[in-house]
PDB file of N, CA and C in Angstrom:
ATOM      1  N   UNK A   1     -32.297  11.374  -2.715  1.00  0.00           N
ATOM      2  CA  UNK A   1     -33.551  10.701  -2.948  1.00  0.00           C
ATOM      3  C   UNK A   1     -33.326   9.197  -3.160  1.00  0.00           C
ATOM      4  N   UNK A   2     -32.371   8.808  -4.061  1.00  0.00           N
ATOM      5  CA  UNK A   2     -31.685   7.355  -3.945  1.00  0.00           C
ATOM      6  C   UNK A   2     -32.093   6.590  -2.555  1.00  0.00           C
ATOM      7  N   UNK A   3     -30.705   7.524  -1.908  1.00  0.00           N
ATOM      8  CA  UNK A   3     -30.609   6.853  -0.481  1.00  0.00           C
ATOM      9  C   UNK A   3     -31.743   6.734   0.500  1.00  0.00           C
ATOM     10  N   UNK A   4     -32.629   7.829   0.091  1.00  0.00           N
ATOM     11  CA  UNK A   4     -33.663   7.637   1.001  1.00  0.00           C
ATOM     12  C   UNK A   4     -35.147   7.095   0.897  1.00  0.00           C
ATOM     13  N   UNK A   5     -35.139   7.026  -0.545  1.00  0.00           N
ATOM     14  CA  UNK A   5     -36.620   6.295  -1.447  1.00  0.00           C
ATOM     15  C   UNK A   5     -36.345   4.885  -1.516  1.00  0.00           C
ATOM     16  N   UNK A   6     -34.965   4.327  -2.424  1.00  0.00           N
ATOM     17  CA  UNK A   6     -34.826   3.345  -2.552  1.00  0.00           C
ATOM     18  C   UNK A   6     -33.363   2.965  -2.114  1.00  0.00           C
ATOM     19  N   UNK A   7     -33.290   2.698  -1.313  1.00  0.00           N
ATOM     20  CA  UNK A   7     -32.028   2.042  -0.695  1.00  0.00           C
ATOM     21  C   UNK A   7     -32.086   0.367  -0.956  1.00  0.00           C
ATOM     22  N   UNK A   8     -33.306  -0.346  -0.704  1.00  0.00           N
ATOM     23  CA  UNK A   8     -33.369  -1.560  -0.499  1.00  0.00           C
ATOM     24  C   UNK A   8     -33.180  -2.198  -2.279  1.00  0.00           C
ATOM     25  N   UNK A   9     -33.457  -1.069  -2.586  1.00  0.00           N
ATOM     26  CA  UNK A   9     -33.797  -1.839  -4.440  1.00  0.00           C
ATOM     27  C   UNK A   9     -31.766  -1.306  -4.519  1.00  0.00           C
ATOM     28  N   UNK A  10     -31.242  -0.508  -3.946  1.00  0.00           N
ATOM     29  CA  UNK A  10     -29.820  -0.078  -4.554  1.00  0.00           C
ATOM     30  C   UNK A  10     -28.830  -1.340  -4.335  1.00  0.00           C
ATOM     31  N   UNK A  11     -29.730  -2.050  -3.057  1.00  0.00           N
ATOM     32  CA  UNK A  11     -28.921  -3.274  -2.376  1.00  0.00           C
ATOM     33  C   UNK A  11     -28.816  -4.275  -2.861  1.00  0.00           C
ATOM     34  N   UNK A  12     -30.508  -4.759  -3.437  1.00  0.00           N
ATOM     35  CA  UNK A  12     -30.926  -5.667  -3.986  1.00  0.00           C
ATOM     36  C   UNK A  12     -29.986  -6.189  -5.743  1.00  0.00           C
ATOM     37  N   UNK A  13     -29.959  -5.044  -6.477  1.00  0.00           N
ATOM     38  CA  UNK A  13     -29.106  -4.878  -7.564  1.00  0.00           C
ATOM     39  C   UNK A  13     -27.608  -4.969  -6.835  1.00  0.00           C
ATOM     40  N   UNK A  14     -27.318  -5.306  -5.854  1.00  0.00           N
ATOM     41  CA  UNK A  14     -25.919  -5.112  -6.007  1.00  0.00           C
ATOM     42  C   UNK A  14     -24.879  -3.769  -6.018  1.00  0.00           C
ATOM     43  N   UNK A  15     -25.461  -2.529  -6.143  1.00  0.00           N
ATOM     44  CA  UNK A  15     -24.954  -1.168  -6.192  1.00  0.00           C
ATOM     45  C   UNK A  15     -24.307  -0.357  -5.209  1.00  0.00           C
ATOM     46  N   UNK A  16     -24.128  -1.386  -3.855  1.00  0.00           N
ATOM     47  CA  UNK A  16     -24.226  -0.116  -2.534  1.00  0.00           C
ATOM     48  C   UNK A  16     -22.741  -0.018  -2.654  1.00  0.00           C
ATOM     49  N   UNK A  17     -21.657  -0.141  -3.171  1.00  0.00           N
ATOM     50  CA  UNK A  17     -20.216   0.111  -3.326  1.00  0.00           C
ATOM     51  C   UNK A  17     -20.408   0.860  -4.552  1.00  0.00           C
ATOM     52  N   UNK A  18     -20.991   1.144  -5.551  1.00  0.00           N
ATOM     53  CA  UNK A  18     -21.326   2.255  -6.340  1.00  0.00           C
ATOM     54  C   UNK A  18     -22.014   3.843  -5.853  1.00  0.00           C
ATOM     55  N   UNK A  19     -23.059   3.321  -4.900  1.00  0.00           N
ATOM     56  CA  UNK A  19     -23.228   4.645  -4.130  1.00  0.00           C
ATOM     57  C   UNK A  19     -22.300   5.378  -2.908  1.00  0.00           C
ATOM     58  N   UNK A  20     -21.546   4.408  -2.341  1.00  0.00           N
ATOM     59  CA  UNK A  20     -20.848   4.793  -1.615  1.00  0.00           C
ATOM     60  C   UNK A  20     -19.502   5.658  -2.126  1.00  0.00           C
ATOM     61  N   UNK A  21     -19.680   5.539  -3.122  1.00  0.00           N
ATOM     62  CA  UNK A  21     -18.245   5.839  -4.157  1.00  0.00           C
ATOM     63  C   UNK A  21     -18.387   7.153  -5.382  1.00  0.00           C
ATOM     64  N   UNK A  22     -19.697   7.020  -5.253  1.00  0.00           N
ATOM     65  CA  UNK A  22     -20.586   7.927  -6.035  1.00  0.00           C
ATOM     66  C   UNK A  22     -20.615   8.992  -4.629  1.00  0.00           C
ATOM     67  N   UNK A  23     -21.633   9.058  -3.110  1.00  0.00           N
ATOM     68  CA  UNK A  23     -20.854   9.831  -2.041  1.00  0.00           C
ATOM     69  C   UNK A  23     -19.992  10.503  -1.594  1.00  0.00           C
ATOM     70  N   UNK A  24     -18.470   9.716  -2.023  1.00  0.00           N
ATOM     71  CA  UNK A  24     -17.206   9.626  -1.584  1.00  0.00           C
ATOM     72  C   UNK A  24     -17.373  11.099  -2.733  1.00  0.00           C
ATOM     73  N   UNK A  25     -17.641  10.719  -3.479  1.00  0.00           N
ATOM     74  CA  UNK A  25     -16.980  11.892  -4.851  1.00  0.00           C
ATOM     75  C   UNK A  25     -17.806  13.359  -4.476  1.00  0.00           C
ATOM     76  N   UNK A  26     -18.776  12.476  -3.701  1.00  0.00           N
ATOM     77  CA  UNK A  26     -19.421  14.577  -3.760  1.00  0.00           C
ATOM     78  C   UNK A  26     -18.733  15.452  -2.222  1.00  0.00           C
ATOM     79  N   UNK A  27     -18.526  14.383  -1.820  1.00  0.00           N
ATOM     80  CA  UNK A  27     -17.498  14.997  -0.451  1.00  0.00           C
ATOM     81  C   UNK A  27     -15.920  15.430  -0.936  1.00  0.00           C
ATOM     82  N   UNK A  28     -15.560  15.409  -2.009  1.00  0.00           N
ATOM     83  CA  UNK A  28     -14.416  15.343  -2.042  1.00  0.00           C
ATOM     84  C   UNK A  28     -14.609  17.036  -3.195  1.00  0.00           C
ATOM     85  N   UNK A  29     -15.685  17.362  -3.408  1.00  0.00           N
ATOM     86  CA  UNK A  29     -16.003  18.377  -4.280  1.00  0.00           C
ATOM     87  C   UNK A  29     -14.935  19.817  -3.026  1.00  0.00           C
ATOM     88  N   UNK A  30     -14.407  20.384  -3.726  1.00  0.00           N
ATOM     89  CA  UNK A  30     -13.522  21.354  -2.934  1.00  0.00           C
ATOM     90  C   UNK A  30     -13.884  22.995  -3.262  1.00  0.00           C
ATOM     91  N   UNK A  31     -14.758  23.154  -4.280  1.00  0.00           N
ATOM     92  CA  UNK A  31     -15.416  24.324  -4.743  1.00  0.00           C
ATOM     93  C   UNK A  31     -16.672  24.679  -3.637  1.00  0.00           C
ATOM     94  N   UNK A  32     -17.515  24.291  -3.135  1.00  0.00           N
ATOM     95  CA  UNK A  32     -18.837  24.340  -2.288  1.00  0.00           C
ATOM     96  C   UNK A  32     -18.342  23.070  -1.016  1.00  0.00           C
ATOM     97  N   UNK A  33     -18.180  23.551  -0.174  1.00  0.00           N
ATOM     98  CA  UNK A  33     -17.965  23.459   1.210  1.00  0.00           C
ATOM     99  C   UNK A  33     -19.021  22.179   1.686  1.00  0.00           C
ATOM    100  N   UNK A  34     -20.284  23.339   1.315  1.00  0.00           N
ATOM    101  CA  UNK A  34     -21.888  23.321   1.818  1.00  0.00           C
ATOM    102  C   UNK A  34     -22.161  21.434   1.341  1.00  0.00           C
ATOM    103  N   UNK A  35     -21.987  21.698   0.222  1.00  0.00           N
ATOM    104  CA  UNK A  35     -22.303  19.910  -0.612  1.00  0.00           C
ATOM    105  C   UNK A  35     -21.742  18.787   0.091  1.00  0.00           C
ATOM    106  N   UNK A  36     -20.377  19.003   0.225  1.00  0.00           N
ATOM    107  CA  UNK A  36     -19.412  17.834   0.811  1.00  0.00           C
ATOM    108  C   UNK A  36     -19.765  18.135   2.278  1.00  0.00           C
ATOM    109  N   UNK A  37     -19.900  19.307   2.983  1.00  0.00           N
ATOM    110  CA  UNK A  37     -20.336  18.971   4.281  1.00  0.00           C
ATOM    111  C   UNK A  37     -21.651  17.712   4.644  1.00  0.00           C
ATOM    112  N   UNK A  38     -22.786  17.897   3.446  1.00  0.00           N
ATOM    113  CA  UNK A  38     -24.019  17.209   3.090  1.00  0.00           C
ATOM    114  C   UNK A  38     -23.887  16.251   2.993  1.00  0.00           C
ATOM    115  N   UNK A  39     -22.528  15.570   2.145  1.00  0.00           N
ATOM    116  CA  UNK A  39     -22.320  14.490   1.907  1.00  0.00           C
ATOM    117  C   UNK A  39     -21.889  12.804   2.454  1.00  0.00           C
ATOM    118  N   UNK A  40     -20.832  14.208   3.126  1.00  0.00           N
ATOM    119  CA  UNK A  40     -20.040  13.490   4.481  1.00  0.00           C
ATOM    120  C   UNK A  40     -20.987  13.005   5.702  1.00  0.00           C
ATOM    121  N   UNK A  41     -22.383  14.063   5.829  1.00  0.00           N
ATOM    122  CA  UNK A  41     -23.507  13.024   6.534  1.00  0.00           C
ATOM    123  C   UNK A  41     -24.242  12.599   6.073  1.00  0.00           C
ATOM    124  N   UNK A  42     -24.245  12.563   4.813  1.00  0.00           N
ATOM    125  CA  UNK A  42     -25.594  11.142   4.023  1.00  0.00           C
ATOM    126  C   UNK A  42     -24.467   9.680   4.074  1.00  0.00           C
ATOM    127  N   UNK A  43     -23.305  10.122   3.970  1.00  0.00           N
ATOM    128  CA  UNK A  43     -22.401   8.867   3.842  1.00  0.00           C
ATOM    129  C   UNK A  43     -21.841   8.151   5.366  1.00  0.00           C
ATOM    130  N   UNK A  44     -22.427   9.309   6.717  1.00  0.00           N
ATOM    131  CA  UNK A  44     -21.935   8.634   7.912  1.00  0.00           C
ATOM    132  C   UNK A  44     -23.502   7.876   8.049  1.00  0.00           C
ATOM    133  N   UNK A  45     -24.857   8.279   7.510  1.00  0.00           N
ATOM    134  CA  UNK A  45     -25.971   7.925   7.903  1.00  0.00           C
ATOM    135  C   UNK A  45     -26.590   6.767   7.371  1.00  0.00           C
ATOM    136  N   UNK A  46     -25.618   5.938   5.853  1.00  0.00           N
ATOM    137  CA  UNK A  46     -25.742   5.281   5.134  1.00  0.00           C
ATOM    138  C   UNK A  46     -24.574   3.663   6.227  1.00  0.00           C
ATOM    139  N   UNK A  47     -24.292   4.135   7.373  1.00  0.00           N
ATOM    140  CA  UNK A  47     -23.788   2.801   8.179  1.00  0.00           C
ATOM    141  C   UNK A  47     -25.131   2.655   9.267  1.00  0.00           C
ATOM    142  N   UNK A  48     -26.025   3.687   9.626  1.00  0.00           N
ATOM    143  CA  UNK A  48     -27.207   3.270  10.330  1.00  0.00           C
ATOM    144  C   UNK A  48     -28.461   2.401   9.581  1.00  0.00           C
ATOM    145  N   UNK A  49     -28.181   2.780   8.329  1.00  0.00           N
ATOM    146  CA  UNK A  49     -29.344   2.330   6.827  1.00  0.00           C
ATOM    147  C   UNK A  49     -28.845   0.931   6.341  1.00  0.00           C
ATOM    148  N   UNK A  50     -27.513   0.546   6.852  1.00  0.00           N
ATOM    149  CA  UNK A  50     -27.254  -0.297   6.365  1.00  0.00           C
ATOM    150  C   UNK A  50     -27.346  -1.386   7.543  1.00  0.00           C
ATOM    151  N   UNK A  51     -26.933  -1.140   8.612  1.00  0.00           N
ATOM    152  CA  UNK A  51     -27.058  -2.179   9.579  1.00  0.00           C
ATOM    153  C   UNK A  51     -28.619  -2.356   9.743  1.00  0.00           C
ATOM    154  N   UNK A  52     -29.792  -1.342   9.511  1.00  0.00           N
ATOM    155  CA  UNK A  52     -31.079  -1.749   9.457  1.00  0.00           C
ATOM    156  C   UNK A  52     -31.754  -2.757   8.760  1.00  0.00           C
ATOM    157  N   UNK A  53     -31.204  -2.634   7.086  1.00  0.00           N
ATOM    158  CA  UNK A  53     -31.565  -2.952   6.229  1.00  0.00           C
ATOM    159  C   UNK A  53     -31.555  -4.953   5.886  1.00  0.00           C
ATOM    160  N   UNK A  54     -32.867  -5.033   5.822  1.00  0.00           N
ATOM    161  CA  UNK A  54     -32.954  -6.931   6.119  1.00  0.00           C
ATOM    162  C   UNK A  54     -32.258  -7.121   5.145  1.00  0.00           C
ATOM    163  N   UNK A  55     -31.640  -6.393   3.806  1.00  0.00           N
ATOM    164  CA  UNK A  55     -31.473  -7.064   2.936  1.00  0.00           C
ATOM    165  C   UNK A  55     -29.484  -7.345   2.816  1.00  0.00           C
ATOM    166  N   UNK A  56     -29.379  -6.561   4.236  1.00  0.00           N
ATOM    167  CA  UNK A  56     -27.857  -6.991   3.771  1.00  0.00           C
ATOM    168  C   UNK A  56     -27.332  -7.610   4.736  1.00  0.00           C
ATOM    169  N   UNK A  57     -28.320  -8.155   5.481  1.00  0.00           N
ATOM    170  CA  UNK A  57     -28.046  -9.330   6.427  1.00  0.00           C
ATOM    171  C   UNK A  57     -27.540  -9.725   7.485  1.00  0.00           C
ATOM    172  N   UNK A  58     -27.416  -8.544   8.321  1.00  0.00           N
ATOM    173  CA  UNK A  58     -26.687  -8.320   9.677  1.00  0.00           C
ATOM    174  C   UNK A  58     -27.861  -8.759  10.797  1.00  0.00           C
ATOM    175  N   UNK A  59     -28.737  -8.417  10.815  1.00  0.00           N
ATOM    176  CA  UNK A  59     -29.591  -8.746  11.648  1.00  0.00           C
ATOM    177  C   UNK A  59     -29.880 -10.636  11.649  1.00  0.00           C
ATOM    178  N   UNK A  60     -29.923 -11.341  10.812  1.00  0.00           N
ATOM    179  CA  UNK A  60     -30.216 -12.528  11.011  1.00  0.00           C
ATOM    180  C   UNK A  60     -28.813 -13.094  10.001  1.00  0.00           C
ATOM    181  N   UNK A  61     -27.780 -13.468  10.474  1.00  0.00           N
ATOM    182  CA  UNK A  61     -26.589 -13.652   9.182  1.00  0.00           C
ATOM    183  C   UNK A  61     -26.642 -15.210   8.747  1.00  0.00           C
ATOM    184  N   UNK A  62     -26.756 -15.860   7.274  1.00  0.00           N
ATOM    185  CA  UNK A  62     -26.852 -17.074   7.671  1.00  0.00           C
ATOM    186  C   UNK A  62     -25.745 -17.856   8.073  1.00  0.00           C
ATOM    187  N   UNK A  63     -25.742 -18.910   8.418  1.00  0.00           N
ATOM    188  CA  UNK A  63     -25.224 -20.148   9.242  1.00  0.00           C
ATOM    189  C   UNK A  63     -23.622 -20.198   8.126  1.00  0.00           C
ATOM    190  N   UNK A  64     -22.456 -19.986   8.843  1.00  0.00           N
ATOM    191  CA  UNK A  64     -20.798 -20.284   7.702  1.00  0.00           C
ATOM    192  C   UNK A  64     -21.336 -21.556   6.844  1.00  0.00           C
ATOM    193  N   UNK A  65     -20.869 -21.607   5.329  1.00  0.00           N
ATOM    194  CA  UNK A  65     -20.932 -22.943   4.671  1.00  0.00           C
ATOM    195  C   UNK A  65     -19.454 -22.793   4.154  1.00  0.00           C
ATOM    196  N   UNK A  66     -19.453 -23.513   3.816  1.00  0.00           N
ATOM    197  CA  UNK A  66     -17.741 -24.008   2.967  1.00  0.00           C
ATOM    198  C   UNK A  66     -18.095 -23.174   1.401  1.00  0.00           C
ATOM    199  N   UNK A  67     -19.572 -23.517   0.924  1.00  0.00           N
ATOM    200  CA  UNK A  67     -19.342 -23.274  -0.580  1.00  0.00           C
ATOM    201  C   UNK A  67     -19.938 -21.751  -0.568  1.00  0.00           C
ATOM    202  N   UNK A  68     -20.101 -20.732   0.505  1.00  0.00           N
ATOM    203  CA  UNK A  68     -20.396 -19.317   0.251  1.00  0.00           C
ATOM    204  C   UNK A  68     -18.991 -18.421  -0.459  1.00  0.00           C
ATOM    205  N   UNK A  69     -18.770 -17.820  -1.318  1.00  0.00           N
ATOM    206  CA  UNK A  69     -17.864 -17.165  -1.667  1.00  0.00           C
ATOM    207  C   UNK A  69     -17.752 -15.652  -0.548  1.00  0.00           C
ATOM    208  N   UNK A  70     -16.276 -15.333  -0.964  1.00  0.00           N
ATOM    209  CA  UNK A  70     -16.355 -14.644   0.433  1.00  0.00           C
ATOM    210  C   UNK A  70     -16.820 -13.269  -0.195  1.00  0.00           C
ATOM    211  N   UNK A  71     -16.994 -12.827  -1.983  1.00  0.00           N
ATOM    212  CA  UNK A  71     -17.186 -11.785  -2.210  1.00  0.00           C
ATOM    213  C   UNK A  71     -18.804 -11.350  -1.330  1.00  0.00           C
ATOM    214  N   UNK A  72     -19.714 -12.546  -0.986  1.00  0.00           N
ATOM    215  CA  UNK A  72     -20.911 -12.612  -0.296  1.00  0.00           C
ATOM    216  C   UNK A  72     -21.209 -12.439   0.944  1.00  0.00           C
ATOM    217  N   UNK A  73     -19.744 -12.514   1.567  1.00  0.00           N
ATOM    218  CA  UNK A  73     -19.990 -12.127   3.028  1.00  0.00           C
ATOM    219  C   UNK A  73     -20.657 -10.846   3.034  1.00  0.00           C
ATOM    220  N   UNK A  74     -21.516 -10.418   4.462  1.00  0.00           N
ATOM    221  CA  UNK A  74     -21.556  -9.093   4.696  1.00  0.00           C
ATOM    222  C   UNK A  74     -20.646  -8.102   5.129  1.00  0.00           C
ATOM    223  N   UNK A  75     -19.794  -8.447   5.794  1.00  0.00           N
ATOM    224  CA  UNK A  75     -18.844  -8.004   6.265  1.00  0.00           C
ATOM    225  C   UNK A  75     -17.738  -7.214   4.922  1.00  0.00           C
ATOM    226  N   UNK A  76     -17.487  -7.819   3.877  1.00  0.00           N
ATOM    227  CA  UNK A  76     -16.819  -7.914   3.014  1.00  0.00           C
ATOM    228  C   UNK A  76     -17.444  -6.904   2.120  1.00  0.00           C
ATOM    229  N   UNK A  77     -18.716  -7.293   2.012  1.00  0.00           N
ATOM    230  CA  UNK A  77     -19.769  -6.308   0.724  1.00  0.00           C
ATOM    231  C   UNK A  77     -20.022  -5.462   1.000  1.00  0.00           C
ATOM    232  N   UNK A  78     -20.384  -4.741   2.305  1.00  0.00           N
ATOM    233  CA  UNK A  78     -20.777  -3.791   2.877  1.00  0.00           C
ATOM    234  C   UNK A  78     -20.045  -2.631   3.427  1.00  0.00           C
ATOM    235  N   UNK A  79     -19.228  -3.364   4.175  1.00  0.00           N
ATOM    236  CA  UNK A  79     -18.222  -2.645   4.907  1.00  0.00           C
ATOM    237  C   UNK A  79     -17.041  -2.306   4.708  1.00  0.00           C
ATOM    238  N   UNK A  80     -16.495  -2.599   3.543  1.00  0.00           N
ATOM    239  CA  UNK A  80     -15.142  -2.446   3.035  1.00  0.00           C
ATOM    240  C   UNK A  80     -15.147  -1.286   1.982  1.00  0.00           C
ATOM    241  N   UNK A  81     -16.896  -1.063   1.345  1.00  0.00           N
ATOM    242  CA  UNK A  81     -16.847   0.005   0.900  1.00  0.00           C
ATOM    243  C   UNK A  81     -16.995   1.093   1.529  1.00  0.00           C
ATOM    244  N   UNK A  82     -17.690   1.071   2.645  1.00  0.00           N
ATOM    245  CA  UNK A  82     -17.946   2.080   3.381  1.00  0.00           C
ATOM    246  C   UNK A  82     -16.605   2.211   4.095  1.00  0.00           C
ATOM    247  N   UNK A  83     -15.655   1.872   4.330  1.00  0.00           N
ATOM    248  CA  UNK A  83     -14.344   2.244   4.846  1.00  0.00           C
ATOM    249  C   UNK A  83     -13.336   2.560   4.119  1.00  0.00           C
ATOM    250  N   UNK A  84     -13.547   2.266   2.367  1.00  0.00           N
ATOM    251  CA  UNK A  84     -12.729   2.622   1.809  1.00  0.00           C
ATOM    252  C   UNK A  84     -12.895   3.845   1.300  1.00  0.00           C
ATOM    253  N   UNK A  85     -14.321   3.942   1.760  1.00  0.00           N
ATOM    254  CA  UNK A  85     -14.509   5.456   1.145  1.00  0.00           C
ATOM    255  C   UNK A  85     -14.250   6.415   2.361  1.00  0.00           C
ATOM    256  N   UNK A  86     -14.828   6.334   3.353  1.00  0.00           N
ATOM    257  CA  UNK A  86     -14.014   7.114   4.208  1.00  0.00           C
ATOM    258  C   UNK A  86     -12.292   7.517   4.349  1.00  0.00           C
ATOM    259  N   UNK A  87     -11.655   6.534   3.579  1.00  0.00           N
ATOM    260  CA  UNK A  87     -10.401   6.387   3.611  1.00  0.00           C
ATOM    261  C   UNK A  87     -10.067   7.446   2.556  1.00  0.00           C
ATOM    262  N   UNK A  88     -10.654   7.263   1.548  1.00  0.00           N
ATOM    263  CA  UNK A  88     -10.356   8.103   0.104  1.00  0.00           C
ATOM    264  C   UNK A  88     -10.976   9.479   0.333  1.00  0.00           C
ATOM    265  N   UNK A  89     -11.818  10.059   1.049  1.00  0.00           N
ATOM    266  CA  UNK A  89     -12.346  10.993   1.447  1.00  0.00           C
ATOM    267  C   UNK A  89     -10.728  11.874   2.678  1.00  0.00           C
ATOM    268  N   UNK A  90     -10.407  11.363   3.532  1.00  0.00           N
ATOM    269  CA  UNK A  90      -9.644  11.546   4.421  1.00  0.00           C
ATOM    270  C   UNK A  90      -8.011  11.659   3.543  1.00  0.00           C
ATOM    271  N   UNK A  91      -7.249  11.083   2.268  1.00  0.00           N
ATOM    272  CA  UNK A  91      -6.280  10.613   1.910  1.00  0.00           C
ATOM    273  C   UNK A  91      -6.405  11.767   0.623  1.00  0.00           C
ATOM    274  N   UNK A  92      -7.517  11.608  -0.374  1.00  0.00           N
ATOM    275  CA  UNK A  92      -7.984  12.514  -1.255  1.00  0.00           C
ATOM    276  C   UNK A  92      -8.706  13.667  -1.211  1.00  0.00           C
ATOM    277  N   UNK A  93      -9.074  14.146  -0.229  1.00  0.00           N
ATOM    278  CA  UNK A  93     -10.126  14.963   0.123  1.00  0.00           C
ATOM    279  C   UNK A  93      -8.989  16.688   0.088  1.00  0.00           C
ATOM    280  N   UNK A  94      -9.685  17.555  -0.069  1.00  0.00           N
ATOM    281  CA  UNK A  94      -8.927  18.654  -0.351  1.00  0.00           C
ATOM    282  C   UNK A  94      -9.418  19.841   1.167  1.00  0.00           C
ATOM    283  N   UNK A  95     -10.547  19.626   1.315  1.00  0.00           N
ATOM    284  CA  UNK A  95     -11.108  20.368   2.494  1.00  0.00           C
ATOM    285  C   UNK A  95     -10.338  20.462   3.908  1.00  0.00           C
ATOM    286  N   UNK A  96     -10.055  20.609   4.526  1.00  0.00           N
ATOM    287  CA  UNK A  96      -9.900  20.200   5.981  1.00  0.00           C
ATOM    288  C   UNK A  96     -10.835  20.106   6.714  1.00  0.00           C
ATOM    289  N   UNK A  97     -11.701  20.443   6.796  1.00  0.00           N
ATOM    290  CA  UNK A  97     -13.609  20.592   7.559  1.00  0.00           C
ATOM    291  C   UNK A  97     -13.696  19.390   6.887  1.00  0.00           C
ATOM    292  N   UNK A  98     -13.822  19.112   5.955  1.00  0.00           N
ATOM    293  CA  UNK A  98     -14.636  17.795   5.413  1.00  0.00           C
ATOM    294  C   UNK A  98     -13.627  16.671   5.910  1.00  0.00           C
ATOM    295  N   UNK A  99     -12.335  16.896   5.876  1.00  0.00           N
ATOM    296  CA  UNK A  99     -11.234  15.834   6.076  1.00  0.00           C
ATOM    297  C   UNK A  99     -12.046  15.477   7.879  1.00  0.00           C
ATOM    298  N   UNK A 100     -11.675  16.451   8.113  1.00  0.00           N
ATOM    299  CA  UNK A 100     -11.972  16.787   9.576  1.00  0.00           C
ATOM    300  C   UNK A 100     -12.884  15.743  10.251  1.00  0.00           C
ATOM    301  N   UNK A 101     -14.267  16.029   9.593  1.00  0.00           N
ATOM    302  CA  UNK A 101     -15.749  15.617   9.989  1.00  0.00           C
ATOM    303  C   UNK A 101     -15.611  14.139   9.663  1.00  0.00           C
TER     304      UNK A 101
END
């Protein structure tokens, strides 16, 4: 419901490397199959939600400055969580179906 009510307010606060990580953990659940199968596609469907989303700036990126910090890039904020969690899912993950997927 997060991901799909309020995504833009999860962005806006700064949180989307908290949900992605918060994700990562329910895919990595090794008791119920069913959950982490669930998980593993709210967390592949959360790179279509994100490249949509005006608020994290892929669609119009602004102009390089000297004084942007790089924790602000998009590239950096966005995408490094979403790959590190795939990473920790694949490295930590106990399933093989879920490793798998």
């Amino acid at each position: 419901m997060v991901n799909r009510d309020h995504f833009s307010s999860v962005i806006h606060h700064g949180s989307f490397a908290d949900l992605t990580v918060c994700v990562a953990d329910f895919c990595k659940v090794s008791k119920f199959q069913r959950i982490s199968l669930v998980a593993i596609s709210m967390l592949r469907e959360l790179v279509s939600q994100m490249l949509k989303c005006p608020e994290c700036g892929f669609e119009n990126p602004p102009p390089r400055q000297e004084n942007i910090l790089k924790a602000d890039d998009p590239m950096i904020r966005y995408w490094f969580p979403m790959l590190f969690s795939f990473v920790d899912i694949i490295l930590n993950g106990e399933d093989l179906e879920v490793r798998r997927v």
